[in-house]
Protein backbone atom coordinates (compact mmCIF):
# COMPACT_ATOMS: atom_id res chain seq x y z
CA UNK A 1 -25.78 29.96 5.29
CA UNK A 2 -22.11 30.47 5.47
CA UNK A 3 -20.14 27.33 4.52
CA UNK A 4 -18.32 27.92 7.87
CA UNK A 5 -21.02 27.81 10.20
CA UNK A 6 -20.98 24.88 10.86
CA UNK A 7 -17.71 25.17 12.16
CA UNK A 8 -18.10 28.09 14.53
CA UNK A 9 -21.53 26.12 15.90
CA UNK A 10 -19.37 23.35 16.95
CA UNK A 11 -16.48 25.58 18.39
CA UNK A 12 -19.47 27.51 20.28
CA UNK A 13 -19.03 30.67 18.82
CA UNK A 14 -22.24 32.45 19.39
CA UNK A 15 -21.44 35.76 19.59
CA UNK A 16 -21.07 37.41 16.07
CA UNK A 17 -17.95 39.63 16.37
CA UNK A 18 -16.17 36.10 17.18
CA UNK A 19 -17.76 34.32 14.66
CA UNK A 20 -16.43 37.39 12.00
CA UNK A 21 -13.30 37.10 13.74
CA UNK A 22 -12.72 33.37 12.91
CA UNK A 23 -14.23 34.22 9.55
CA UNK A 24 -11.36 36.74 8.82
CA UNK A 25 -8.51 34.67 10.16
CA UNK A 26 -9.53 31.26 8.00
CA UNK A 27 -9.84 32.98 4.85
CA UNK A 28 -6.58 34.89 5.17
CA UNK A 29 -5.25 31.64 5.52
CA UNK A 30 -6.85 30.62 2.17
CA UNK A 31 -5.58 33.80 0.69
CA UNK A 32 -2.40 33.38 1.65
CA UNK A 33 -2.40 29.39 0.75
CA UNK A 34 -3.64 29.80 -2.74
CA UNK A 35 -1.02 33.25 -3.20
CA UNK A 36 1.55 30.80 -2.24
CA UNK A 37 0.99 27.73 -4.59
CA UNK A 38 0.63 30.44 -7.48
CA UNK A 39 3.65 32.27 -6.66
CA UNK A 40 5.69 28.46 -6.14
CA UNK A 41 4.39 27.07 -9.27
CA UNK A 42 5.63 30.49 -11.38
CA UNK A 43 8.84 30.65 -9.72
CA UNK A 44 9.92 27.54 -8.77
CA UNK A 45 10.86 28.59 -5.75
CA UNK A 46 8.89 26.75 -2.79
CA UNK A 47 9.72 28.78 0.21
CA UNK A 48 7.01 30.87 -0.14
CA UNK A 49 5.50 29.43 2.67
CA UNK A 50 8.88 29.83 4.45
CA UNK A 51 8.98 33.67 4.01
CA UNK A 52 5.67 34.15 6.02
CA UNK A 53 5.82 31.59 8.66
CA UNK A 54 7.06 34.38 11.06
CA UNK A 55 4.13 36.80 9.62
CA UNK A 56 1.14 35.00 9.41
CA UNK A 57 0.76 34.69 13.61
CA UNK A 58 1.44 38.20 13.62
CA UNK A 59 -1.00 39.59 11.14
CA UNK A 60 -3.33 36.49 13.05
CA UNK A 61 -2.79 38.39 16.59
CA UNK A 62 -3.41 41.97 15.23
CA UNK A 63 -6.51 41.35 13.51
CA UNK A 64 -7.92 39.75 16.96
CA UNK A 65 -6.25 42.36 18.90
CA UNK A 66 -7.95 45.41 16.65
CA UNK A 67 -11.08 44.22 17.44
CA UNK A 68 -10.58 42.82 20.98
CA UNK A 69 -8.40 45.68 22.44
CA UNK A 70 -9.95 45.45 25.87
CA UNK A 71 -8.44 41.69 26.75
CA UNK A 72 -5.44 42.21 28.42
CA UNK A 73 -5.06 38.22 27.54
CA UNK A 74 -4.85 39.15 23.59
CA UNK A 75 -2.29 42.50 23.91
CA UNK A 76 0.14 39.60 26.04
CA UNK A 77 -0.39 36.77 23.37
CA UNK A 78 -0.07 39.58 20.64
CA UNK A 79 3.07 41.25 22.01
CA UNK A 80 4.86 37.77 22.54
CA UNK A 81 4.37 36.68 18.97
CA UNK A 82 5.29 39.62 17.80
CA UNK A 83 8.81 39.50 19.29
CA UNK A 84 9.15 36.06 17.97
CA UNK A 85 7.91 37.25 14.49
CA UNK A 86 10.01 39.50 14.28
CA UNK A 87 13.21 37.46 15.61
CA UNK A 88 12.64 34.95 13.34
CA UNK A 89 12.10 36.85 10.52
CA UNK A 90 14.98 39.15 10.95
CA UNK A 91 17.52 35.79 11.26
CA UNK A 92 15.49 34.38 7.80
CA UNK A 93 16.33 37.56 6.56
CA UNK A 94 20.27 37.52 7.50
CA UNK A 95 20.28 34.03 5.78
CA UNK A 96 19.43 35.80 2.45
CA UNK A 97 15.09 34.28 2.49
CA UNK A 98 14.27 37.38 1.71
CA UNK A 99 14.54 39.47 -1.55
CA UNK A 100 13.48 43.21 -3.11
CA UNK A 101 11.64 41.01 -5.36
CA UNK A 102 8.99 39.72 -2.50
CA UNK A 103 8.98 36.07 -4.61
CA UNK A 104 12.49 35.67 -5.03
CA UNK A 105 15.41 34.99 -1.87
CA UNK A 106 17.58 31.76 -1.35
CA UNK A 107 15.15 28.73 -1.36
CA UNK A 108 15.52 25.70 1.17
CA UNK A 109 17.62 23.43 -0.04
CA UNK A 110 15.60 20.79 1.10
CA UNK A 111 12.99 21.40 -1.77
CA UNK A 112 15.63 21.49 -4.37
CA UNK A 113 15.94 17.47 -2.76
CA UNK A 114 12.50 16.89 -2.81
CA UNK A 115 12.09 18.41 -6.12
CA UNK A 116 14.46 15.86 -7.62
CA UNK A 117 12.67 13.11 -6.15
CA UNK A 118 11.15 10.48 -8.99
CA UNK A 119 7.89 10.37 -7.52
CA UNK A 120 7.28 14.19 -6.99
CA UNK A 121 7.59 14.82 -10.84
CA UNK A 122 5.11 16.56 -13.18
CA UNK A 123 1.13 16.97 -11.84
CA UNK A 124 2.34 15.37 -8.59
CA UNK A 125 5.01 17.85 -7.77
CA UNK A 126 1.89 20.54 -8.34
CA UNK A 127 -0.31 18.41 -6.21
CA UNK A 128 1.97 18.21 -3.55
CA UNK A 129 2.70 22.13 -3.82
CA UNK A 130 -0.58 22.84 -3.61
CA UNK A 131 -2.02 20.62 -0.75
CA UNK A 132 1.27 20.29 1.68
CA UNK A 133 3.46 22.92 0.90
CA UNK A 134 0.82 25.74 0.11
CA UNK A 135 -2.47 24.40 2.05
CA UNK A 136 -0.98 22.15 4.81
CA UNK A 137 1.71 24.63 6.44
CA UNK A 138 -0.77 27.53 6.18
CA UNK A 139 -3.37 26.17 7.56
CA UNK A 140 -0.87 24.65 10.12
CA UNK A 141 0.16 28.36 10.83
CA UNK A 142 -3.27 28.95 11.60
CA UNK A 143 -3.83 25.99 13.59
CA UNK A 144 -1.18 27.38 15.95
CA UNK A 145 -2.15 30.70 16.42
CA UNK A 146 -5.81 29.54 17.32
CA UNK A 147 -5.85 29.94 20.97
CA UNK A 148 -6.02 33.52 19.69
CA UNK A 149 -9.56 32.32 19.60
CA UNK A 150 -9.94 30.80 22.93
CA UNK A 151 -8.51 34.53 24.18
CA UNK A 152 -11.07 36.25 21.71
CA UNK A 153 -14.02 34.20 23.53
CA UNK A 154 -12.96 34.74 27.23
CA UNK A 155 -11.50 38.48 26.19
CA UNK A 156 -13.86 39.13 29.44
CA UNK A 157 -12.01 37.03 31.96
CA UNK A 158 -8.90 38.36 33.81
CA UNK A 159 -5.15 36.88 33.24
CA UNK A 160 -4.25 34.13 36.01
CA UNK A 161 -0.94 32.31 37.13
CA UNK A 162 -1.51 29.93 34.25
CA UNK A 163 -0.85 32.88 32.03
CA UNK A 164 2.23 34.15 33.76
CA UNK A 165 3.79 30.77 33.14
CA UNK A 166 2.81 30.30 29.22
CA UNK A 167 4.74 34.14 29.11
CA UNK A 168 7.52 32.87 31.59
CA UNK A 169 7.93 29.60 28.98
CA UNK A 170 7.40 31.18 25.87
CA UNK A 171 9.91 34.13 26.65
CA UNK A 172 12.29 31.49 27.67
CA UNK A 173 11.91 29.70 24.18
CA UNK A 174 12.31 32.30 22.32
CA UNK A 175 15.77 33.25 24.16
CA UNK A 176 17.00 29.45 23.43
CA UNK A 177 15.85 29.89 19.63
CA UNK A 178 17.73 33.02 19.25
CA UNK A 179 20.92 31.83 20.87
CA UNK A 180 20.58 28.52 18.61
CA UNK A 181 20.02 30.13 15.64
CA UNK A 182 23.12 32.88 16.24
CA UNK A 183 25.36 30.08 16.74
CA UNK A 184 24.67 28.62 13.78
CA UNK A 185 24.88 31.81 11.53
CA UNK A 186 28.20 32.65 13.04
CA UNK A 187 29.20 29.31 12.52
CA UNK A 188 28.21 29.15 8.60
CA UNK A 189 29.44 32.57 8.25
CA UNK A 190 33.23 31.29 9.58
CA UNK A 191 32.57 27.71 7.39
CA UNK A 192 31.91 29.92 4.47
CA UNK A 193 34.64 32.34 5.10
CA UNK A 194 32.85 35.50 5.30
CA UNK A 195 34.22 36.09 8.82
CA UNK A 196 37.51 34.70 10.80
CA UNK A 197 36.88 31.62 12.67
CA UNK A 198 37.50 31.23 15.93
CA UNK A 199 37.27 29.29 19.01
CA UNK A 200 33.93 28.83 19.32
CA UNK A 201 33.19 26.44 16.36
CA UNK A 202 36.58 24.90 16.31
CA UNK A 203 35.20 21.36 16.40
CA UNK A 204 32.07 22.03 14.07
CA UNK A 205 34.32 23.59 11.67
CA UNK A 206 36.75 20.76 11.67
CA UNK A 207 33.25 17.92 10.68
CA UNK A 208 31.74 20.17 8.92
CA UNK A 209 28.66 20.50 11.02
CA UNK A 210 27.43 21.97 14.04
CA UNK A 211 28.42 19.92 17.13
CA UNK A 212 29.19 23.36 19.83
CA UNK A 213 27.13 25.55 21.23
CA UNK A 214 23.84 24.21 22.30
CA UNK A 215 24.60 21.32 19.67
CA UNK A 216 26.72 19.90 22.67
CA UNK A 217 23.37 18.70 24.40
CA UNK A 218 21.21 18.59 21.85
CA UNK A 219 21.07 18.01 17.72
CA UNK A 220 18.51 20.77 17.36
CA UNK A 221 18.13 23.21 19.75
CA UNK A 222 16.30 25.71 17.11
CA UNK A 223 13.50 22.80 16.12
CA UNK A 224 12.74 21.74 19.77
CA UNK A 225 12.33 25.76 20.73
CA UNK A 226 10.54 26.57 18.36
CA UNK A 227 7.97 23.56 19.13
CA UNK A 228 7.97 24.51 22.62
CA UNK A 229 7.26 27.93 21.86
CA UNK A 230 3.93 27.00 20.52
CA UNK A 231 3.41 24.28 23.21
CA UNK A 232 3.45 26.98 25.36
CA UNK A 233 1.09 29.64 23.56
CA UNK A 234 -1.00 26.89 23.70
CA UNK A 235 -1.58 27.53 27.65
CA UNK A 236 -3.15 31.01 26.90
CA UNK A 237 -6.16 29.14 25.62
CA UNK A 238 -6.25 26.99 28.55
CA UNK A 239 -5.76 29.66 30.75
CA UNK A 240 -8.66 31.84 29.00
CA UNK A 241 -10.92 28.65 29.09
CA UNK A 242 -10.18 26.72 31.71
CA UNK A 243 -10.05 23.40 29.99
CA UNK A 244 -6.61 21.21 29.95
CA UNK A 245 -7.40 20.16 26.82
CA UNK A 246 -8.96 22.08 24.18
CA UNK A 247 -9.74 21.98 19.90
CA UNK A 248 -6.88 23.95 19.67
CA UNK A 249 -4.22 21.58 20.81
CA UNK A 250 -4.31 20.49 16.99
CA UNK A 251 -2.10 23.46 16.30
CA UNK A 252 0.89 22.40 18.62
CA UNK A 253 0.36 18.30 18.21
CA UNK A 254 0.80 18.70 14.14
CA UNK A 255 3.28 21.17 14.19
CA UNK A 256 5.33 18.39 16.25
CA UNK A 257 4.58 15.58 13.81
CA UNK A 258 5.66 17.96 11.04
CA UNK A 259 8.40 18.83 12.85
CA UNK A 260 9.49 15.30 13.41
CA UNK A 261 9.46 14.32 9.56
CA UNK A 262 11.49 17.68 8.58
CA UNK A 263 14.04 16.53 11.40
CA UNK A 264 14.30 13.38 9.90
CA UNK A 265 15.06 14.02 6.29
CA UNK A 266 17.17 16.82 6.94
CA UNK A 267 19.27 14.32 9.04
CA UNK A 268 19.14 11.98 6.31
CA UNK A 269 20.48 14.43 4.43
CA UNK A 270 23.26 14.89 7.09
CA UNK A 271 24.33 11.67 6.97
CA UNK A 272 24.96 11.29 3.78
CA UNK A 273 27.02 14.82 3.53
CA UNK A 274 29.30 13.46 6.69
CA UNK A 275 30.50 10.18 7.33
CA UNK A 276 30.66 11.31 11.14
CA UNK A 277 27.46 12.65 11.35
CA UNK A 278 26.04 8.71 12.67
CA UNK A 279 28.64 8.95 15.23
CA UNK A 280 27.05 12.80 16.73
CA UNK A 281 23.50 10.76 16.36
CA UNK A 282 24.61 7.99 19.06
CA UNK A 283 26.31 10.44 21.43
CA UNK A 284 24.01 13.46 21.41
CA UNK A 285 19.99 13.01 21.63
CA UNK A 286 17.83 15.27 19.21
CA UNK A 287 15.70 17.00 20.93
CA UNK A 288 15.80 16.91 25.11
CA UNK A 289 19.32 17.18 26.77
CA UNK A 290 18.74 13.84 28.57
CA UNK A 291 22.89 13.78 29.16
CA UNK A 292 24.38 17.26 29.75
CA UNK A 293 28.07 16.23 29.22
CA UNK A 294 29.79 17.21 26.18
CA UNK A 295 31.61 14.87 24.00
CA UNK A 296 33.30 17.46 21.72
CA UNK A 297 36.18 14.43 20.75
CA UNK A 298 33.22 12.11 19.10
CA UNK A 299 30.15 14.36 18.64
CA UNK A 300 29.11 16.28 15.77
CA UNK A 301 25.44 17.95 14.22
CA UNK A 302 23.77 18.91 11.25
CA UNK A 303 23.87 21.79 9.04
CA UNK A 304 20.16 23.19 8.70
């Protein structure tokens, strides 16, 4: 018996293609885990993982669009990550992630932190390569592209206004991501002096961190997009199924916890690179916009 079965007899997967289908999709993931922790642990460089975040959803969508071609469901869910796949990975690119050498490009600095950290040092730093860096935020990725799945299983049933408004939402996302993450490119480019500064970042470029743009209503317009981005694919599988709440909704609820912790240390980090930073904390909320005024005189935001 496959060690997976299991698995696809809870889920309900009866018929075979869709059982290969999951099948294919988990061990990719595995693949692409274990490639990662090998390639890590020989470089050094942990942001392996970071280089195919914007891939893995799209090789996840082709593979169930190759064999489900007929689900008009799948081509929509396939088309939409595939313009946020490649957005994302064209403004990793610009940022220098990736390199003619596929395993080298400019590594977070926020591993270099964790790397120095006491208690991540010798078999524990490989431990926690290998089961939250490498295995976690794969099989995270995966998570989140699941209601793939859900569109696989009802490939038969037409698209309904439920549909429309995941696309509507996602679409929107992924215009509030790009105009975040432009901002703050053009505003590291001008802190770094590889273009003219102008008007636009005047503030941010006087604290040192972002505090215009979208950073007027919110500390992280990229992170909070790019969690309602998958909040939203998340609706194709309740569209496809009918059911509010579904075994995928794993892939969206962790990827907000994880989400939540990475916002936290980087702002710890933030705070104690800028004195003022605490100040941009108490006048501008992280995530939701709950106060649309700008406070450009006491506010100020983090680099990421």
């Amino acid at each position: 018996m496959n060690i997976l079965s299991p698995i696809t007899q809870y889920l309900e997967f009866g018929e075979p293609g869709l059982v290969h289908l999951f099948q294919t999709l988990f061990f990719v993931m595995l693949g692409t885990a274990a490639l990662c922790f090998i390639v890590g642990e020989l470089t050094r460089n942990y942001s392996q993982v970071d280089k195919i975040w914007s891939v893995m959803p799209i090789i996840y969508a082709l593979i169930t669009l190759f064999q489900y071609l007929h689900s008009s469901r799948v081509w929509l869910m396939a088309l939409l990550v595939t313009a946020w796949g490649l957005r994302l990975s064209y403004n990793f690119y610009r940022k220098g992630g990736y390199h003619v050498i596929p395993w080298k490009g400019e590594e977070d600095y926020r591993w270099n932190i964790l790397r120095q950290n006491p208690r991540l040092q010798g078999y524990r730093r490989i431990i926690f390569n290998l089961l939250f860096i490498s295995l976690y935020q794969n099989l995270l990725i995966f998570l989140f592209s699941t209601p793939l799945l859900l569109a696989a299983k009802f490939s038969s049933f037409d698209l309904n206004n439920l549909d429309y408004l995941a696309t509507f939402f996602m679409a929107l996302f992924i215009l509030t991501e790009t105009i975040a993450d432009n901002q703050l490119f053009s505003f590291h480019q001008q802190k770094q002096h590889k273009i003219p500064a102008n008007e636009n970042f005047k503030s941010s470029l006087k604290f040192g961190f972002m505090v215009d743009g979208l950073w007027k209503y919110v500390r992280h317009p990229n992170f909070i997009s790019e969690q309602l981005i998958w909040i939203s694919f998340y609706f194709f599988g309740v569209a496809a199924s009918g059911n509010w709440i579904n075994w995928t909704l794993s892939g969206p609820v962790l990827l907000v916890l994880l989400f939540v912790g990475s916002t936290n240390f980087t702002e710890s980090i933030s705070s104690k690179r800028y004195p003022d930073y605490s100040v941009y904390k108490q006048n501008v909320p992280k995530f939701f916009p709950i106060k649309f005024k700008s406070n450009s005189s006491n506010t100020r935001e983090t680099t990421i």
